[in-house]
C-alpha atoms as a PDB file:
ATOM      1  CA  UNK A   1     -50.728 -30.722  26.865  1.00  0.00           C
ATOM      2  CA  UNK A   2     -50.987 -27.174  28.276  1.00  0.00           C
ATOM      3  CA  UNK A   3     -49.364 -24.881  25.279  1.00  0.00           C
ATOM      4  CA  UNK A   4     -46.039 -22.805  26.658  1.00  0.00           C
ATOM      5  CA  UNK A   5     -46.443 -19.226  26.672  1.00  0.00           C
ATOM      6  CA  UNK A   6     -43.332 -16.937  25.252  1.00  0.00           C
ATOM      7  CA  UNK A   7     -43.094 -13.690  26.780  1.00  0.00           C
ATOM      8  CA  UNK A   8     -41.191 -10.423  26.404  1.00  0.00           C
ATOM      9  CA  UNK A   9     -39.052 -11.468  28.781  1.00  0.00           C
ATOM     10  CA  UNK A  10     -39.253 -14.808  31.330  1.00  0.00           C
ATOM     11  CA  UNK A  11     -40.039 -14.929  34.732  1.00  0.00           C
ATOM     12  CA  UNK A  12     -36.482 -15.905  35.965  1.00  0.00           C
ATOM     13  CA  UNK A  13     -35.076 -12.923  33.900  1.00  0.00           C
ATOM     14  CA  UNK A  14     -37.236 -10.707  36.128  1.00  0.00           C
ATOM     15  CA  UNK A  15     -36.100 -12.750  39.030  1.00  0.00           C
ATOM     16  CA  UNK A  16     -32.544 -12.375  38.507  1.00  0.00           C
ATOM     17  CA  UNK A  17     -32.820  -8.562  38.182  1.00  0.00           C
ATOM     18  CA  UNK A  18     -35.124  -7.346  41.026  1.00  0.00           C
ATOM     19  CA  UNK A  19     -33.222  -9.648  43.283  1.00  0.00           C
ATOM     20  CA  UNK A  20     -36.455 -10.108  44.821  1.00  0.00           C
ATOM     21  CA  UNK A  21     -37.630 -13.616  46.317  1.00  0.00           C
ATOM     22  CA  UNK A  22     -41.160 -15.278  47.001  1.00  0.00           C
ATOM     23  CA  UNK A  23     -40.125 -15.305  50.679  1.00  0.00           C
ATOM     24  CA  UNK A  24     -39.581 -11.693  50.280  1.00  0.00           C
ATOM     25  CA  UNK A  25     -42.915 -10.882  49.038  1.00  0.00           C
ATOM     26  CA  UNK A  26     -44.576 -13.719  51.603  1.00  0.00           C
ATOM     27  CA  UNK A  27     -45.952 -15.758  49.017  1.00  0.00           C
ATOM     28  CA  UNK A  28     -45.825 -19.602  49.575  1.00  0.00           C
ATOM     29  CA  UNK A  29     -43.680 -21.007  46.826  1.00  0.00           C
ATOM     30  CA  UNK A  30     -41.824 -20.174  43.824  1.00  0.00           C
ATOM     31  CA  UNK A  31     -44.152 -21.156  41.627  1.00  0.00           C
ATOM     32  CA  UNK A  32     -46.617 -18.662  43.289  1.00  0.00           C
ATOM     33  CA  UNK A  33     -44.390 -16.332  42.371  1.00  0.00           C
ATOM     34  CA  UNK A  34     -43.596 -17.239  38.443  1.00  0.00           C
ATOM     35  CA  UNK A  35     -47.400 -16.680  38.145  1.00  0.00           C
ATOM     36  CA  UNK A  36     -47.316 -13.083  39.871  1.00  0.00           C
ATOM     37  CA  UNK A  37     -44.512 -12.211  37.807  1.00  0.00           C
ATOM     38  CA  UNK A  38     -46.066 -13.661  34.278  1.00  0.00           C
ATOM     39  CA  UNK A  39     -49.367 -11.790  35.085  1.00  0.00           C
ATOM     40  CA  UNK A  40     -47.373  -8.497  35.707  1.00  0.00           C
ATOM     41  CA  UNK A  41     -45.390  -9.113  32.167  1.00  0.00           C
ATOM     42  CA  UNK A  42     -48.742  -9.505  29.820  1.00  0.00           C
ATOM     43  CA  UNK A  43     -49.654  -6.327  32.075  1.00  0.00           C
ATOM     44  CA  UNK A  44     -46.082  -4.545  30.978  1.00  0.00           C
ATOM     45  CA  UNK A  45     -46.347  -5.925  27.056  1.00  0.00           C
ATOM     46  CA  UNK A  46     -49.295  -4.013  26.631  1.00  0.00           C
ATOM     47  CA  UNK A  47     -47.580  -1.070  27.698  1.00  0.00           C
ATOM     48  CA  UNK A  48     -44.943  -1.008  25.621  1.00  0.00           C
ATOM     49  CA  UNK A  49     -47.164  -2.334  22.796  1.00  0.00           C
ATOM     50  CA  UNK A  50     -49.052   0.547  23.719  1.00  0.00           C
ATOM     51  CA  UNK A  51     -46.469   3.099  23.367  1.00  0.00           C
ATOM     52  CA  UNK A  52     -44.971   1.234  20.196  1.00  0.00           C
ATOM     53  CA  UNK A  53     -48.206   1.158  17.920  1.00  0.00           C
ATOM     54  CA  UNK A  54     -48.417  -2.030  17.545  1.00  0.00           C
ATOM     55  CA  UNK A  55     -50.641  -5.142  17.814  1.00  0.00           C
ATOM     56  CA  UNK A  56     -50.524  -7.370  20.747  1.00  0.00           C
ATOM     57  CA  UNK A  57     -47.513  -9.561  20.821  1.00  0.00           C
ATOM     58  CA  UNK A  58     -45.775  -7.854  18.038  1.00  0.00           C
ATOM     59  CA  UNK A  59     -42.610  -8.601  19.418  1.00  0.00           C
ATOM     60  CA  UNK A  60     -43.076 -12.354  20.375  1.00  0.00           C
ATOM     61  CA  UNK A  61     -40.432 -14.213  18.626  1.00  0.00           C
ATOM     62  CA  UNK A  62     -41.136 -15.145  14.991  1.00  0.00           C
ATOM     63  CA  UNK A  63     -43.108 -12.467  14.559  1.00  0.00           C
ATOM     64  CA  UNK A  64     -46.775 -11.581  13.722  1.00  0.00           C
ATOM     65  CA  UNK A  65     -49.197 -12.636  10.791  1.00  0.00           C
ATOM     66  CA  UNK A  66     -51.097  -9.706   9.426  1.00  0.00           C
ATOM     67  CA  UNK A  67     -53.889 -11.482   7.418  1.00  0.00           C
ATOM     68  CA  UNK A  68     -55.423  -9.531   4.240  1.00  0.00           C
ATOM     69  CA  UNK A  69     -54.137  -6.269   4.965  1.00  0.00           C
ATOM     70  CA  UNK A  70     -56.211  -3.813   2.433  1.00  0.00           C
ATOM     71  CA  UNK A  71     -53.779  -1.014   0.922  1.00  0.00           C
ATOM     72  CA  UNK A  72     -54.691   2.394  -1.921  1.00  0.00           C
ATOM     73  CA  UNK A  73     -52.579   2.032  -4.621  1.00  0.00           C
ATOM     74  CA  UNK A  74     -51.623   5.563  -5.948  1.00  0.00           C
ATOM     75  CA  UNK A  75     -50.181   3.877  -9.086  1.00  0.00           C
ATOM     76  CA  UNK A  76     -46.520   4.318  -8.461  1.00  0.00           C
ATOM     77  CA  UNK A  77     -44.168   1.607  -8.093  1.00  0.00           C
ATOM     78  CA  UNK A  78     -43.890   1.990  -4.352  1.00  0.00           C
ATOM     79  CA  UNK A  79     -45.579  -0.141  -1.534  1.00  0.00           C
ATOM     80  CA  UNK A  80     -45.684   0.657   2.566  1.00  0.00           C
ATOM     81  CA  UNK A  81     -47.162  -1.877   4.588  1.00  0.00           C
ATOM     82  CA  UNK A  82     -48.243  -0.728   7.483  1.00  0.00           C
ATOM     83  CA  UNK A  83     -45.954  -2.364  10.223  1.00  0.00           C
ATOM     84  CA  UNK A  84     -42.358  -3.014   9.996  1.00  0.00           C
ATOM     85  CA  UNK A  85     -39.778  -4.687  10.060  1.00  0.00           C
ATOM     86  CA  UNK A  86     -41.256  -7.544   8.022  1.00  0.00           C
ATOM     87  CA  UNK A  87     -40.320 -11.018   7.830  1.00  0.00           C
ATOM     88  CA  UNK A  88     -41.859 -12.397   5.018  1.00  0.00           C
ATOM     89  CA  UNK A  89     -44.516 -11.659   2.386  1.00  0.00           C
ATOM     90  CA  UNK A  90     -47.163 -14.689   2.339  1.00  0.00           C
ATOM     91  CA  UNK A  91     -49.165 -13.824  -0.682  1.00  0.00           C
ATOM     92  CA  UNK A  92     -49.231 -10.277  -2.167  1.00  0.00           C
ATOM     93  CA  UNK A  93     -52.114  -9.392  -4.410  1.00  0.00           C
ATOM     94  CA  UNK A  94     -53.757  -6.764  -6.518  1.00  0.00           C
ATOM     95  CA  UNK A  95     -57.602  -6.545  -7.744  1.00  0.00           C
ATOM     96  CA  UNK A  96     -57.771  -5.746 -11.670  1.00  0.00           C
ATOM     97  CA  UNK A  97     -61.503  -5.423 -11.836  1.00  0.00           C
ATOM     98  CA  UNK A  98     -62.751  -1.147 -11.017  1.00  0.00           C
ATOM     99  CA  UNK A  99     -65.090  -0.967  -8.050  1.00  0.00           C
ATOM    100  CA  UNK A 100     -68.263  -1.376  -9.951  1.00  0.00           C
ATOM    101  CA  UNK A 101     -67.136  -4.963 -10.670  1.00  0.00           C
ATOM    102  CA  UNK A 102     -66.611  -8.096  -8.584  1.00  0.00           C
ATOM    103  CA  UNK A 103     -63.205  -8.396  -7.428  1.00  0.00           C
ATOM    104  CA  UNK A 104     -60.813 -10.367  -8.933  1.00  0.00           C
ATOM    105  CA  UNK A 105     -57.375 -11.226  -7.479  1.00  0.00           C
ATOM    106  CA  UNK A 106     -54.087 -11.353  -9.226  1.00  0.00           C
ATOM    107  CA  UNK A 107     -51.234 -12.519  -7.578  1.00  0.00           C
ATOM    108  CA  UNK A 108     -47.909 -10.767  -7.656  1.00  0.00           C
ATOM    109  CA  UNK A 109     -44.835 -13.052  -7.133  1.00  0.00           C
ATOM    110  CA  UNK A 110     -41.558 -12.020  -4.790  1.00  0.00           C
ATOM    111  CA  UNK A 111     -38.511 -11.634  -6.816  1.00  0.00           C
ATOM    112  CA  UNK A 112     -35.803 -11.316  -8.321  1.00  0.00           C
ATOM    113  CA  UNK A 113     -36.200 -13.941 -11.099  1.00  0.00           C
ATOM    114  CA  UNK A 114     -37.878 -14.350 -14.745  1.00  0.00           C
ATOM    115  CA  UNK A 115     -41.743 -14.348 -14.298  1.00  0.00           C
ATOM    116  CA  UNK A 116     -41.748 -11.936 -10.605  1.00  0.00           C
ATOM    117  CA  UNK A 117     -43.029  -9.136 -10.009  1.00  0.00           C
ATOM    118  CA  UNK A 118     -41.596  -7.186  -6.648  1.00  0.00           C
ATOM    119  CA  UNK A 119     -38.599  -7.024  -4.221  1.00  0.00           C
ATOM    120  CA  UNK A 120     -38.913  -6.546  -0.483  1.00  0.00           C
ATOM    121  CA  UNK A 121     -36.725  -4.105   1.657  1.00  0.00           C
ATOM    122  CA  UNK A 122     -37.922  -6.048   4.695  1.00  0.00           C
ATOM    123  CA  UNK A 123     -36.467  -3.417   7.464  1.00  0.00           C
ATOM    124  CA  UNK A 124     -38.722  -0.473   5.681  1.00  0.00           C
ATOM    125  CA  UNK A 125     -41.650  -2.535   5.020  1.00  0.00           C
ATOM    126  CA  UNK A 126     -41.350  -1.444   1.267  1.00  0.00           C
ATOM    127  CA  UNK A 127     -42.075  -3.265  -1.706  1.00  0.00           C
ATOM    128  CA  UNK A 128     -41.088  -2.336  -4.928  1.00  0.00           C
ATOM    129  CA  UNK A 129     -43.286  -3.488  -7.421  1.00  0.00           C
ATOM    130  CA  UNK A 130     -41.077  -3.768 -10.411  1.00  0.00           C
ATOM    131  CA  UNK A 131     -43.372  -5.499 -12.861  1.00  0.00           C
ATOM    132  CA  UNK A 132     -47.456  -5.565 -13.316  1.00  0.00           C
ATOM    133  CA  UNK A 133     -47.845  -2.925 -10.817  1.00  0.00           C
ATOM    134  CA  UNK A 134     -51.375  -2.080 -10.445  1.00  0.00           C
ATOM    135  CA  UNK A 135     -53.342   1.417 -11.168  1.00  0.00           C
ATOM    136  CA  UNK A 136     -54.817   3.264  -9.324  1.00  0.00           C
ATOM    137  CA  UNK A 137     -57.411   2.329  -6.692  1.00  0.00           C
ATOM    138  CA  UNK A 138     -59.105   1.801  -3.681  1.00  0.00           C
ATOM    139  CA  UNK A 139     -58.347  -0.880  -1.624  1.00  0.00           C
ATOM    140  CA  UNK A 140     -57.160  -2.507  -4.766  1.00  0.00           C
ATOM    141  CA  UNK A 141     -54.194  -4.447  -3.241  1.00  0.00           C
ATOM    142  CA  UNK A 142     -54.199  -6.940  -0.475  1.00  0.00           C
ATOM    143  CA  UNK A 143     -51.303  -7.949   1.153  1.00  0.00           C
ATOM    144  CA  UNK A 144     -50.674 -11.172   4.100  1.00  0.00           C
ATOM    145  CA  UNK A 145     -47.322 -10.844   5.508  1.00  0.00           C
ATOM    146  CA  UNK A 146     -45.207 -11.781   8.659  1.00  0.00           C
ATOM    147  CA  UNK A 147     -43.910  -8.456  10.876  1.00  0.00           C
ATOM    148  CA  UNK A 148     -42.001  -8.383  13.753  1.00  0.00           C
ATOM    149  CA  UNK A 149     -38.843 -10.203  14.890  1.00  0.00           C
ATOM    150  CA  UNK A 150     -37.180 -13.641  14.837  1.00  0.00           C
ATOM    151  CA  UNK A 151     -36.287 -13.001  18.281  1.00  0.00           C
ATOM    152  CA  UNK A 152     -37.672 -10.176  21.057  1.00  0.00           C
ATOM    153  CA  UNK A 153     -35.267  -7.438  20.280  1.00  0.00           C
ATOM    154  CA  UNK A 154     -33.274  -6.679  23.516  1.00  0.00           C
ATOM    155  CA  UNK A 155     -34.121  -2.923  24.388  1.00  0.00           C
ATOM    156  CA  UNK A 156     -37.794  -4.553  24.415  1.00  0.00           C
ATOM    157  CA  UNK A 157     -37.221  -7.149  26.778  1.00  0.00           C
ATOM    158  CA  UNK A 158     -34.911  -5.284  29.038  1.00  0.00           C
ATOM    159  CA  UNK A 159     -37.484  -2.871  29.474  1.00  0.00           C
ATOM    160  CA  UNK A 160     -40.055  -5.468  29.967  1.00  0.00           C
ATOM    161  CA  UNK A 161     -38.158  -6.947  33.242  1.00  0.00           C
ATOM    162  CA  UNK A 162     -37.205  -3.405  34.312  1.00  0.00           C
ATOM    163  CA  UNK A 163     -41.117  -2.236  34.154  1.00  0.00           C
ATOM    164  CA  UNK A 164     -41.771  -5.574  36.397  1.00  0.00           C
ATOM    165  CA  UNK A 165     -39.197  -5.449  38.434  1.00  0.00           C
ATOM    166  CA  UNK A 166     -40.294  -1.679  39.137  1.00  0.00           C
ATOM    167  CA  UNK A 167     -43.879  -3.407  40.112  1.00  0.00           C
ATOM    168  CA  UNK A 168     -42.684  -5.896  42.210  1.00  0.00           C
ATOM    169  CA  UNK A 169     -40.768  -3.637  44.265  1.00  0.00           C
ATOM    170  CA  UNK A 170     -43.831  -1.706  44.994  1.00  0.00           C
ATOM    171  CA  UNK A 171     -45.644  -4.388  46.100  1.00  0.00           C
ATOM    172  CA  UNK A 172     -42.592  -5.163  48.526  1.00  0.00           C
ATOM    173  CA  UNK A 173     -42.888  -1.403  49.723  1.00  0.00           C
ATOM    174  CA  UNK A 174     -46.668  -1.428  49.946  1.00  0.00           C
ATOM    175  CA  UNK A 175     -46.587  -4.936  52.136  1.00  0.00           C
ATOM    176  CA  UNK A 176     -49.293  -6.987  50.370  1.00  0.00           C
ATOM    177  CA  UNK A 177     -50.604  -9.735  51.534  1.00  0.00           C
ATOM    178  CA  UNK A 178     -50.344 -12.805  49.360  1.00  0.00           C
ATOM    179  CA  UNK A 179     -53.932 -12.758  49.447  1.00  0.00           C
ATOM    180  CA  UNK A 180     -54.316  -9.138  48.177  1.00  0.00           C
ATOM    181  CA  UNK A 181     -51.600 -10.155  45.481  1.00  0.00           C
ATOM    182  CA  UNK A 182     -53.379 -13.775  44.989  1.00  0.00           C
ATOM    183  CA  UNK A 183     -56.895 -11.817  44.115  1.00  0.00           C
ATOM    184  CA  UNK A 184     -55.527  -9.033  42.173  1.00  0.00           C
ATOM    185  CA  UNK A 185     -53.945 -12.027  39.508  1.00  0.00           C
ATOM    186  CA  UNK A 186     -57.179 -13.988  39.374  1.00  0.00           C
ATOM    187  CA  UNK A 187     -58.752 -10.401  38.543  1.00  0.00           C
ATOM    188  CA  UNK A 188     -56.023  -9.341  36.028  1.00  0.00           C
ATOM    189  CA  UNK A 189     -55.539  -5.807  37.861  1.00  0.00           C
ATOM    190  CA  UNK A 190     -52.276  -4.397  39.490  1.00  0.00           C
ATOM    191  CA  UNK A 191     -52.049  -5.534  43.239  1.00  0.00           C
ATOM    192  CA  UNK A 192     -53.852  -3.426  45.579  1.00  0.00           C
ATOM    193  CA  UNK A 193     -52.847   0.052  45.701  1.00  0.00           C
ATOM    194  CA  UNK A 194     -49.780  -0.287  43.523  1.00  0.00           C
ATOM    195  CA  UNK A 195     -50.720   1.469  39.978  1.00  0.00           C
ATOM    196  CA  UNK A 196     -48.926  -0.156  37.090  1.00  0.00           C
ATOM    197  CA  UNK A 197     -45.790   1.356  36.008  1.00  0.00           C
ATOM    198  CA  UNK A 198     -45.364   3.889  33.171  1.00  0.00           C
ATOM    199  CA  UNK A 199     -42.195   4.084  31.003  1.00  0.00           C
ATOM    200  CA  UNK A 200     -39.454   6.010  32.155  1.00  0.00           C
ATOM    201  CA  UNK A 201     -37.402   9.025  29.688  1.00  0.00           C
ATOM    202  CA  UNK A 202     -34.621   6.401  29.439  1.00  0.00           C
ATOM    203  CA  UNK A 203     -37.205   3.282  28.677  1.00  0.00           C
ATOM    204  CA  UNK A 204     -39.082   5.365  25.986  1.00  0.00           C
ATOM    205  CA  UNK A 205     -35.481   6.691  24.274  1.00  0.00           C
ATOM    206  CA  UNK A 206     -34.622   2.978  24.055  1.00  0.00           C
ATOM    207  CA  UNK A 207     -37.985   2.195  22.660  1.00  0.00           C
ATOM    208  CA  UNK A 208     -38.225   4.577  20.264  1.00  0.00           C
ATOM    209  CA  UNK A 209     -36.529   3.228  17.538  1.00  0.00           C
ATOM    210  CA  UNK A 210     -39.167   0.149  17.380  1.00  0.00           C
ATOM    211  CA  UNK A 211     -42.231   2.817  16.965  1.00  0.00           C
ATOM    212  CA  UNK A 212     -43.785   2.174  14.004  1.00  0.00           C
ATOM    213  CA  UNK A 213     -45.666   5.042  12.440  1.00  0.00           C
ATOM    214  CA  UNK A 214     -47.509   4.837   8.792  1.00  0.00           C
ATOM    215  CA  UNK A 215     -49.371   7.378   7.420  1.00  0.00           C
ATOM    216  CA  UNK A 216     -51.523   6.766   4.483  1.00  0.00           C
ATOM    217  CA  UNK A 217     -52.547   3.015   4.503  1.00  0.00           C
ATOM    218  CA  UNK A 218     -55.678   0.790   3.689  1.00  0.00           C
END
């Protein structure tokens, strides 16, 4: 069963705002088309990716797993992961052994509650280690956690279908051939002499809230 890929925004959303048709661009089908158009959006995620800071399909819906993410402790209370928002803390650990010894991994439990150890302020990738916070170290905590969104936030995809809408009314101006278009997909490069869009003043003003910049971790 061939495995259904989410993007930023669909192929028909991109349809129904460039007003554009296969006919249009001379391509034989619809379904000629959907592939054009979902080739130009992994092109445009990286992009705003990109310009975001952060990993490929950050904004996919249900967000990201960051696996083992290694963080300083400077022996205050205070935890900042490195991308935000985040969804949920998998496992959140600390080593108690110094540097000169073999690890070994304690785990810190999510409270509130008798026996836990940390809240989360999930929108400012904080944790607040309340209880059994380590010393300090180096790479002495360890953190897996889910970032990201339940759902692609909607100044991301709207800028998604603008960026390949933009695209795909260059190609319309340049007059590709479907075969030019055909072998620029099978090569993963923009069509012909069309570059690949950059983000507008208004695009990167409505992006900018979801940059995520961290300064000081693992």
């Amino acid at each position: 069963m061939k495995t259904m890929v989410v993007y930023y925004a669909s192929a028909q959303d991109v349809k129904d705002f460039c007003k554009i048709t296969y006919v249009d661009l001379g391509l034989a089908n619809d379904a000629a088309y959907t592939t054009l158009i979902e080739a130009l959006i992994s092109i445009v995620e990286r992009i705003i990716e990109d310009f975001c800071g952060v990993p490929s399909t950050f904004f996919k819906t249900g967000g990201l797993s960051i696996s083992n993410e290694y963080d300083d402790s400077d022996g205050s209370s205070n935890l900042w992961l490195k991308y935000r928002p985040v969804i949920s803390i998998t496992k959140l650990e600390y080593n108690e052994k110094p540097l000169t010894e073999t690890a070994s991994w304690v785990e810190l439990l999510e409270g509130p509650g008798t026996g836990k150890n940390y809240m989360l302020y999930a929108e400012k990738g904080l944790i607040y280690i309340y209880q059994e916070a380590p010393g300090e170290g180096y790479r002495n905590i360890r953190v897996t956690y889910v970032t990201g969104y339940t759902a692609v936030p909607g100044p991301v995809a709207q800028a998604c279908k603008e960026l390949v809408s933009e695209w795909i009314r260059k190609i319309l101006k340049n007059k590709l051939t479907p075969q030019e278009i055909s072998q620029s997909i099978t090569q993963g490069i923009a069509p012909g002499p069309v570059v690949e869009p950059g983000l507008t003043k208004t695009q990167r003003v409505m992006l900018a809230p979801y940059r995520v910049s961290r300064a000081g971790v693992g």
